[in-house]
C-alpha atoms as a PDB file:
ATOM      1  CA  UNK A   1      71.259  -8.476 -16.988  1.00  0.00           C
ATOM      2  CA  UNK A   2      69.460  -5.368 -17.887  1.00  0.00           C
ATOM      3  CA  UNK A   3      67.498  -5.857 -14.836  1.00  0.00           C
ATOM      4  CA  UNK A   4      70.100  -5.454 -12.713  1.00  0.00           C
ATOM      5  CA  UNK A   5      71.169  -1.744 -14.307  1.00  0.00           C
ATOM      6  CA  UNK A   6      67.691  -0.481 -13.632  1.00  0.00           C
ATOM      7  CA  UNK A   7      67.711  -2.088  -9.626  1.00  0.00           C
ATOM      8  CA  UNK A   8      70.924  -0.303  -9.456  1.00  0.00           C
ATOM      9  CA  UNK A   9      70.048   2.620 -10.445  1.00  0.00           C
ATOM     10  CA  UNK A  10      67.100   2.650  -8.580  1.00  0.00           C
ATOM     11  CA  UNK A  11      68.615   1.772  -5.383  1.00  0.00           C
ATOM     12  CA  UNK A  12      71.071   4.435  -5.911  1.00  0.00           C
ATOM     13  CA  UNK A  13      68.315   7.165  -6.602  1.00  0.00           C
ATOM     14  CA  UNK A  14      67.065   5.955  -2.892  1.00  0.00           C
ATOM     15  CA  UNK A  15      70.516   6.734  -1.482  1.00  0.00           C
ATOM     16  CA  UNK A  16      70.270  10.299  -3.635  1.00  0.00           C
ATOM     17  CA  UNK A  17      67.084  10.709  -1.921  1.00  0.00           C
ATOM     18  CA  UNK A  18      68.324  10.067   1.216  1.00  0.00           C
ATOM     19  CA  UNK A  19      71.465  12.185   0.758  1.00  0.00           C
ATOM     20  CA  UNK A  20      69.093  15.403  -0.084  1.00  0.00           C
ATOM     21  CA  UNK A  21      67.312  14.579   3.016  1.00  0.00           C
ATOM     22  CA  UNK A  22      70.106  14.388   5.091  1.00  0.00           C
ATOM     23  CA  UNK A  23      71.573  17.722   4.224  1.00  0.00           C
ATOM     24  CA  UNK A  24      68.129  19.393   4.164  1.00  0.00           C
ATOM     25  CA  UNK A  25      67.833  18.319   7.548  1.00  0.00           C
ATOM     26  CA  UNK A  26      71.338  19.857   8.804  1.00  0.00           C
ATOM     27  CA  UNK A  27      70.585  22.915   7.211  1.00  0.00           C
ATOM     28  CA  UNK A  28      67.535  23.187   8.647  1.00  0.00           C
ATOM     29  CA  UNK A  29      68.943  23.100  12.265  1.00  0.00           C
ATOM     30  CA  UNK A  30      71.699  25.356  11.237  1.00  0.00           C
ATOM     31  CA  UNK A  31      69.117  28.026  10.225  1.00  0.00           C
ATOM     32  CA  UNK A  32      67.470  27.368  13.981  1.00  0.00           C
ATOM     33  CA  UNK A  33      70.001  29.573  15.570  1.00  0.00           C
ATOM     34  CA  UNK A  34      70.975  26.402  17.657  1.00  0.00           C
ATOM     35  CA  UNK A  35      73.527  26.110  20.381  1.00  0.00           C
ATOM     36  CA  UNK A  36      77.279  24.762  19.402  1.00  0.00           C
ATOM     37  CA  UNK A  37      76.328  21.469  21.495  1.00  0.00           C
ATOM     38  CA  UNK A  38      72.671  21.324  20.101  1.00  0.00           C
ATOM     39  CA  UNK A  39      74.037  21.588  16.315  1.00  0.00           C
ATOM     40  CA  UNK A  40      76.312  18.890  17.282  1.00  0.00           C
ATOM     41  CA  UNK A  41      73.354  16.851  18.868  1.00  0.00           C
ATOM     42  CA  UNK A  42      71.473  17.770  15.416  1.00  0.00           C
ATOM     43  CA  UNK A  43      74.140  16.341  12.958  1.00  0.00           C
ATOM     44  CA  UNK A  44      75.147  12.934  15.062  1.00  0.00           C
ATOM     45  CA  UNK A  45      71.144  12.484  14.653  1.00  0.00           C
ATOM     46  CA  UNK A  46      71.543  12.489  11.198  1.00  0.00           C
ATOM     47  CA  UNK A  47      74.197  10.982  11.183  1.00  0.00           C
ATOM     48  CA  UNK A  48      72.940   7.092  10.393  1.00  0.00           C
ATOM     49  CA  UNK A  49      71.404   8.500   7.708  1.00  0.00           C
ATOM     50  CA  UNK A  50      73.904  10.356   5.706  1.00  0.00           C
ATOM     51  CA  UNK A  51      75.939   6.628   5.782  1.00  0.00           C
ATOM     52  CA  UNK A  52      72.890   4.661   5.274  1.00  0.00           C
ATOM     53  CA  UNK A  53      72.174   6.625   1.767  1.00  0.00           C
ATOM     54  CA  UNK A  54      75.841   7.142   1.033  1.00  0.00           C
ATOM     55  CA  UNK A  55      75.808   3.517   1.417  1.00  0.00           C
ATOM     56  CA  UNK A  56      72.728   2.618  -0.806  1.00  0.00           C
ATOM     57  CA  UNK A  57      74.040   5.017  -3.643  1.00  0.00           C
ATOM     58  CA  UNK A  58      77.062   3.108  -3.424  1.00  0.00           C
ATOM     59  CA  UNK A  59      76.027  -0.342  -3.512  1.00  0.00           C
ATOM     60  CA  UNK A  60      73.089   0.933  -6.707  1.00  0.00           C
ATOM     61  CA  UNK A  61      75.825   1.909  -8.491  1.00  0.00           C
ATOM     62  CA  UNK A  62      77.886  -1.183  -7.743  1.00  0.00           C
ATOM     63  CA  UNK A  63      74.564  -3.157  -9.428  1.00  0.00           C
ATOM     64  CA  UNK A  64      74.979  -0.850 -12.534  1.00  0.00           C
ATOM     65  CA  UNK A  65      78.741  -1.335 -13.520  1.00  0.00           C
ATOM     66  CA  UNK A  66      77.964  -5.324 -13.067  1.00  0.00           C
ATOM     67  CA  UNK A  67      74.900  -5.181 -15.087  1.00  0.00           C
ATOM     68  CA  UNK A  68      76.582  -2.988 -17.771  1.00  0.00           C
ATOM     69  CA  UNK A  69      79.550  -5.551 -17.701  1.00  0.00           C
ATOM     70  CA  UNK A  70      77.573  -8.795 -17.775  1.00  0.00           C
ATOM     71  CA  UNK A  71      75.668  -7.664 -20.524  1.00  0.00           C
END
């Protein structure tokens, strides 16, 4: 089952990845100056994202606790 901690924690270094990405790309339209209603239009964008990669983190790290426990 060792297999399964590195997976995990591969999959969960995608969601990290994603994560960084996700707040890189708020804070970039928050530097833009942007309207109240355009920084609004800017986050829901990002949006699918941010759960997407909280998501993946969540389910790599899932793999690691069973592949830590099976073995």
């Amino acid at each position: 089952m060792e297999y399964l901690v590195w997976i995990g924690a591969a999959v969960s270094m995608l969601g990290l990845i994603g994560l960084i990405s996700s707040i890189l790309k708020v804070s970039k339209a928050r530097k833009a100056k942007l309207s109240d209603e355009d920084l609004r239009v800017a986050v829901q964008k990002v949006l699918p994202l941010n759960l997407g990669s909280l998501f993946l983190s969540v389910l790599g790290l899932m793999m690691v606790i069973v592949g830590i426990t099976l073995s």
